[in-house]
PDB file of N, CA and C in Angstrom:
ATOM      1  N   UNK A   1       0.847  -1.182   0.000  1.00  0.00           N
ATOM      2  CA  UNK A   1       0.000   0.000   0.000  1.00  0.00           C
ATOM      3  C   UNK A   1       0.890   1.242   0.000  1.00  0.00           C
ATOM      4  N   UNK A   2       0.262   2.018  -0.379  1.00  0.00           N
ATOM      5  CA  UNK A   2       1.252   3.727  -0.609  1.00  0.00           C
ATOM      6  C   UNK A   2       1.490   4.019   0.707  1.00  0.00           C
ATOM      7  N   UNK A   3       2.486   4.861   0.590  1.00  0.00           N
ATOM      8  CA  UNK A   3       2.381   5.702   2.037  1.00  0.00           C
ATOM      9  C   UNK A   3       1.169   7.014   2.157  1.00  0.00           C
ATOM     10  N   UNK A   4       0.296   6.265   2.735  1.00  0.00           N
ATOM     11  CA  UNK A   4      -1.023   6.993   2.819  1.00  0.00           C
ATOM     12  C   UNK A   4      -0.527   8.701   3.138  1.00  0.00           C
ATOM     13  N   UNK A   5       0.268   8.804   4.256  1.00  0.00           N
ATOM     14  CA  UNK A   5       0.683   9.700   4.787  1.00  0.00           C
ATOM     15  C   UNK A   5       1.360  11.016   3.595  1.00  0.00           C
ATOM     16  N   UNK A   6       1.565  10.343   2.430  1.00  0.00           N
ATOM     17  CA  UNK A   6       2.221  11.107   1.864  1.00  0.00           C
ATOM     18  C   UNK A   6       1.146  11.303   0.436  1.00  0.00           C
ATOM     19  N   UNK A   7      -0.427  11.121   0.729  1.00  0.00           N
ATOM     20  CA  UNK A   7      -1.476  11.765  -0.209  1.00  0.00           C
ATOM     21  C   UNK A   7      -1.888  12.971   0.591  1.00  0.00           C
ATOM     22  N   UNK A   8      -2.221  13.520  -0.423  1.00  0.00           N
ATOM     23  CA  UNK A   8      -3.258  14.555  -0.111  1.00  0.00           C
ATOM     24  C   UNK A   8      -4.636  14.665   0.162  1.00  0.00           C
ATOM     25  N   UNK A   9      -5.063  15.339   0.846  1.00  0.00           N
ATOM     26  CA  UNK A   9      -6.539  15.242   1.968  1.00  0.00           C
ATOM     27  C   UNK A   9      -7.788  14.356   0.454  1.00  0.00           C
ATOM     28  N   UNK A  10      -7.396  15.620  -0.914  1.00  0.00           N
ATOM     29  CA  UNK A  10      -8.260  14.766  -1.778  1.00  0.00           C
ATOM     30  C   UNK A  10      -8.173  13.149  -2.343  1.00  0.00           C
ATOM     31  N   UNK A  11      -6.250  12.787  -2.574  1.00  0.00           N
ATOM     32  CA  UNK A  11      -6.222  11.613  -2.682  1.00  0.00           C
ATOM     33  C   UNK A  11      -7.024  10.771  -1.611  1.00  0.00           C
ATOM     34  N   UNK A  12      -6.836  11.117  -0.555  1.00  0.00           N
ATOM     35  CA  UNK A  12      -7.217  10.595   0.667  1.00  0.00           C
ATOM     36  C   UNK A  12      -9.128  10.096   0.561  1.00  0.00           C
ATOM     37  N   UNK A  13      -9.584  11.231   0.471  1.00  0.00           N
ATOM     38  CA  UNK A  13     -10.961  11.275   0.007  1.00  0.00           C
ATOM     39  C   UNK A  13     -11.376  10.379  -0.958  1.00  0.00           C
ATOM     40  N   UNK A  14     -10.796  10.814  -2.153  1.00  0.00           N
ATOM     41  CA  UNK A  14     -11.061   9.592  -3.134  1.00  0.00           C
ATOM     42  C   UNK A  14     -10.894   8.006  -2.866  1.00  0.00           C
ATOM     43  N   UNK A  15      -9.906   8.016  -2.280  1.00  0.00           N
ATOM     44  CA  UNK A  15      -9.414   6.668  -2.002  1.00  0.00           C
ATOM     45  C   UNK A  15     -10.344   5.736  -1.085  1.00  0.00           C
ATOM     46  N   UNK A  16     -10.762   6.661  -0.155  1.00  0.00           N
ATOM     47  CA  UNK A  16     -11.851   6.437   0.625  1.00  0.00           C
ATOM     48  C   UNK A  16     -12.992   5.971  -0.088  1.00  0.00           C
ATOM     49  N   UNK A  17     -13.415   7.013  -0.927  1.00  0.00           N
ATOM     50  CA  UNK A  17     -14.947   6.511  -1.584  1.00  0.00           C
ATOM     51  C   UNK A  17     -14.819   5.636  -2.632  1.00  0.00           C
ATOM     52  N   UNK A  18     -13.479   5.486  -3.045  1.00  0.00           N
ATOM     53  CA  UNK A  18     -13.484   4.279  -4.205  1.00  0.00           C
ATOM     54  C   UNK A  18     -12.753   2.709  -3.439  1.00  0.00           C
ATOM     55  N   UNK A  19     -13.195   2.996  -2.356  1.00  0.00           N
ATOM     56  CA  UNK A  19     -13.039   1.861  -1.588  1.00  0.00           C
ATOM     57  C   UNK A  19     -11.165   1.265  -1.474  1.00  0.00           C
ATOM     58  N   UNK A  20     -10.594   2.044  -1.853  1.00  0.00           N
ATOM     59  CA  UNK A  20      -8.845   1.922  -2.246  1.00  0.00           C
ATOM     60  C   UNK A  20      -8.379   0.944  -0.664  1.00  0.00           C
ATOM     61  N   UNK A  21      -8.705   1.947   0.185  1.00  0.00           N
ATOM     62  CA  UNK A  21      -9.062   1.514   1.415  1.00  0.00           C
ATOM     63  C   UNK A  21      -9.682   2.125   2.200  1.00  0.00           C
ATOM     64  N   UNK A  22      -9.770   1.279   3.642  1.00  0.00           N
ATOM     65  CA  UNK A  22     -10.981   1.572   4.637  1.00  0.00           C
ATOM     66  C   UNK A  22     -10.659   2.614   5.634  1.00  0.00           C
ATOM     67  N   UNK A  23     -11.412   3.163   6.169  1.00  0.00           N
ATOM     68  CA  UNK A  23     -11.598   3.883   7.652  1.00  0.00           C
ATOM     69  C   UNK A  23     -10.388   3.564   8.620  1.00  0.00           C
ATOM     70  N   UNK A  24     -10.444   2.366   8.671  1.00  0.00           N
ATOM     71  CA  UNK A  24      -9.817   1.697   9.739  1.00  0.00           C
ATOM     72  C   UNK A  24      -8.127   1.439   9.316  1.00  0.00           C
ATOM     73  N   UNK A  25      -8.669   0.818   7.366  1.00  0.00           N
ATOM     74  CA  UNK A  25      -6.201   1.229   7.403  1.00  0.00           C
ATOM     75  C   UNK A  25      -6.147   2.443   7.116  1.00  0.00           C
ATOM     76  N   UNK A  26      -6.817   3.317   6.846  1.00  0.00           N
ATOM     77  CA  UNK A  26      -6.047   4.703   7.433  1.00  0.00           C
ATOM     78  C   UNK A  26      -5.942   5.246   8.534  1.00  0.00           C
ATOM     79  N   UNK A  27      -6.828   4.921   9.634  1.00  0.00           N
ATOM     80  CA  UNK A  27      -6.512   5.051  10.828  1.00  0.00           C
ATOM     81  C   UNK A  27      -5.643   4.228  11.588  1.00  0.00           C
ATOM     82  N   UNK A  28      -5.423   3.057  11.252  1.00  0.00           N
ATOM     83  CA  UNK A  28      -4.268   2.246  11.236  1.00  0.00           C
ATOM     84  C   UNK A  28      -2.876   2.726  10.948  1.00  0.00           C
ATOM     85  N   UNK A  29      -2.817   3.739   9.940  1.00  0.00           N
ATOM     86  CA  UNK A  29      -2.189   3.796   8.930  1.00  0.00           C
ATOM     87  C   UNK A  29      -1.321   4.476   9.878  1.00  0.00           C
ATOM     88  N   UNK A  30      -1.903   5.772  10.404  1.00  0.00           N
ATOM     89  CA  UNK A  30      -1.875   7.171  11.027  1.00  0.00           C
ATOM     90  C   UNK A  30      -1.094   6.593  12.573  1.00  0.00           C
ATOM     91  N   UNK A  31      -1.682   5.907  12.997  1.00  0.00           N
ATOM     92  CA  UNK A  31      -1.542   5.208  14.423  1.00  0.00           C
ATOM     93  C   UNK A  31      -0.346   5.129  14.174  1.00  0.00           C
ATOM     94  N   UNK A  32       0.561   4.442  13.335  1.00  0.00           N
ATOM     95  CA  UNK A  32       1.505   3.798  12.810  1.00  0.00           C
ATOM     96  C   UNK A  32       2.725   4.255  13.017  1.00  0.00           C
ATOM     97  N   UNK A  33       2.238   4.975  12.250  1.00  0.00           N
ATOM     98  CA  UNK A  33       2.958   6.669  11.914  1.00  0.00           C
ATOM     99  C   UNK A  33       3.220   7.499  12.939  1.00  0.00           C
ATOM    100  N   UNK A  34       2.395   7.720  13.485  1.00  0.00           N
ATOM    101  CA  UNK A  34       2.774   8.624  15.339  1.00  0.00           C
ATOM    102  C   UNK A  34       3.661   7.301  15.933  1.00  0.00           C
ATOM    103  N   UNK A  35       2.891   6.532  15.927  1.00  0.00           N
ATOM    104  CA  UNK A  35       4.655   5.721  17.114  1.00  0.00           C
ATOM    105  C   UNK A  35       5.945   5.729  16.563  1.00  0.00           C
ATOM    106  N   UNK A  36       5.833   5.422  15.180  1.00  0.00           N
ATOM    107  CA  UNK A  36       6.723   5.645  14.855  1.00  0.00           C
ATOM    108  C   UNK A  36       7.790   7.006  14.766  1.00  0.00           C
ATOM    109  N   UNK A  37       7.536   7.832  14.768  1.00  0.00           N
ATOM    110  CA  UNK A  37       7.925   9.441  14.849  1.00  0.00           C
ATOM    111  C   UNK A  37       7.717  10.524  16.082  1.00  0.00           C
ATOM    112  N   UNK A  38       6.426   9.585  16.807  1.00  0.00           N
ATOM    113  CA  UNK A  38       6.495  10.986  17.597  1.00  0.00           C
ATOM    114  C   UNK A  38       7.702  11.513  18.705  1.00  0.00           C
ATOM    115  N   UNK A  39       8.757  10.329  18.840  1.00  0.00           N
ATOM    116  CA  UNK A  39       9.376   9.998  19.853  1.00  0.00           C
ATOM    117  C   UNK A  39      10.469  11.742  19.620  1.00  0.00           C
ATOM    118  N   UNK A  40      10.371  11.467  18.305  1.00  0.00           N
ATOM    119  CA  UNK A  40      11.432  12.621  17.781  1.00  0.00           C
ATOM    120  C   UNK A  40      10.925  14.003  17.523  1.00  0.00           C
ATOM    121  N   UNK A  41       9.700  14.231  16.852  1.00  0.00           N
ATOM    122  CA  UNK A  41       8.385  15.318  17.377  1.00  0.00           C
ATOM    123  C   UNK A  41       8.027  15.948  18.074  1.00  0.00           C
ATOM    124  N   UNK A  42       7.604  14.609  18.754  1.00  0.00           N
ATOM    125  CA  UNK A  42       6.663  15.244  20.145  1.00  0.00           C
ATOM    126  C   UNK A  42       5.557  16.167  20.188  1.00  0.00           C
ATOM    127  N   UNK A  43       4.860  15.663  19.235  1.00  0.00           N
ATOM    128  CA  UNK A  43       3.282  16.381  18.275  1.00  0.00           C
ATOM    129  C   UNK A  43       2.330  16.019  19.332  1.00  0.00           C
ATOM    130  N   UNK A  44       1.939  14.461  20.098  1.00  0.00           N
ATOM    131  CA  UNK A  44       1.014  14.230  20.644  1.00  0.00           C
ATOM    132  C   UNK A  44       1.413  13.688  22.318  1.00  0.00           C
ATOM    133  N   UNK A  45       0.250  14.564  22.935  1.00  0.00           N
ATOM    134  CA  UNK A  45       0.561  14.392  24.255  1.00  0.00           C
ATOM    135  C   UNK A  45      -0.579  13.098  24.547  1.00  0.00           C
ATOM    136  N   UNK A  46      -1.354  12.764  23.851  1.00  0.00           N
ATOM    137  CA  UNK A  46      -2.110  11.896  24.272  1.00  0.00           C
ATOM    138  C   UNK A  46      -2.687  11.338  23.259  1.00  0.00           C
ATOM    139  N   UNK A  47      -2.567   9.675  22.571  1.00  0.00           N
ATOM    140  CA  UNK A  47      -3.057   9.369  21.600  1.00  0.00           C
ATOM    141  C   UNK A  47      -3.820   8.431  22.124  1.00  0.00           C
ATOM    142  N   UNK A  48      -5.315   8.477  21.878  1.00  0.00           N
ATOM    143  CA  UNK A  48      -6.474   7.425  21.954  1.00  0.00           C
ATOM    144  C   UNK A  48      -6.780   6.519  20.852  1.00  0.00           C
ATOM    145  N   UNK A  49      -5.897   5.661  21.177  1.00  0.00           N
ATOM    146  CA  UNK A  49      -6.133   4.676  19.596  1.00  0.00           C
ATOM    147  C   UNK A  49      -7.125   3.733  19.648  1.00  0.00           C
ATOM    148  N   UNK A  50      -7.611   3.396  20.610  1.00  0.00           N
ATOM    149  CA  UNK A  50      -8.618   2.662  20.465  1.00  0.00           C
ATOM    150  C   UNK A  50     -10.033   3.071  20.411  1.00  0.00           C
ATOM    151  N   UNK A  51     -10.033   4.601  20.759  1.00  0.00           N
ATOM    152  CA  UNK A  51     -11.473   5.548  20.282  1.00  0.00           C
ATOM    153  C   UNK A  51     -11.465   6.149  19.043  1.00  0.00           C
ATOM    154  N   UNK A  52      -9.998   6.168  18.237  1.00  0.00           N
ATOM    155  CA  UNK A  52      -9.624   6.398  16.962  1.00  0.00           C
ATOM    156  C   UNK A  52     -10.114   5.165  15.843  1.00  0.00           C
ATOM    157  N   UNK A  53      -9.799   3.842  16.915  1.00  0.00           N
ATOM    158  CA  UNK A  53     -10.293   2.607  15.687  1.00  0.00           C
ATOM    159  C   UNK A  53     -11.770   2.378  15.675  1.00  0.00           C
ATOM    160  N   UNK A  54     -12.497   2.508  16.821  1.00  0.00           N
ATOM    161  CA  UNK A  54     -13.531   2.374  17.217  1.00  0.00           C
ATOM    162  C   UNK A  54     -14.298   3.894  16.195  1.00  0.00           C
ATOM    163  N   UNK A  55     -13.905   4.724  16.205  1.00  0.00           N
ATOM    164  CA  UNK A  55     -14.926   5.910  15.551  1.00  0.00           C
ATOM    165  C   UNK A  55     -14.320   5.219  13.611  1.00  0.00           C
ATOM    166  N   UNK A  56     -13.188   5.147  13.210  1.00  0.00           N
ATOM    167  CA  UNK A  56     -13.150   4.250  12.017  1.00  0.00           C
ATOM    168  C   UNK A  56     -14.276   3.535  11.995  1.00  0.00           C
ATOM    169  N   UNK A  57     -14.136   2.213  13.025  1.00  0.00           N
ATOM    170  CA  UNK A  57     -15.096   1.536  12.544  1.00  0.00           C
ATOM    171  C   UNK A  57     -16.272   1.912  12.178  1.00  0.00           C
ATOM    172  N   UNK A  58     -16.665   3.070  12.705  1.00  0.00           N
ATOM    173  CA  UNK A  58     -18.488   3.474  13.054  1.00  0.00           C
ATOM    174  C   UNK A  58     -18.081   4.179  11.598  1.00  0.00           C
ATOM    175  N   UNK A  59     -17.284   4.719  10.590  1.00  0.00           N
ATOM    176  CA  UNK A  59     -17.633   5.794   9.881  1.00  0.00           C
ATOM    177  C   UNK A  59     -17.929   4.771   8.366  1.00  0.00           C
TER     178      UNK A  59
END
């Protein structure tokens, strides 16, 4: 799969509605991505990933 991270909000969109992929591997995707980096960042003081997969799922 692409590095989601590196489309744009419309790729993103599209990709979404043409089913490219789901709710959940881009929120997957994203999750991913902050552990991986934030150590060096330090963007998020608090990540809720399991109310992040859980609202995926619902969308």
């Amino acid at each position: 799969m692409t590095d989601l991270h590196r489309l744009s909000i419309r790729e993103l969109t599209e990709g979404l509605a043409n089913a490219q992929f789901s709710s959940r591997e881009l929120t997957q995707h994203y999750l991913k991505r902050i552990e991986k980096i934030d150590a060096q960042v330090k963007a998020y003081v608090t990540v809720t990933a399991e109310q992040a997969l859980a609202q995926a799922d619902a969308a």
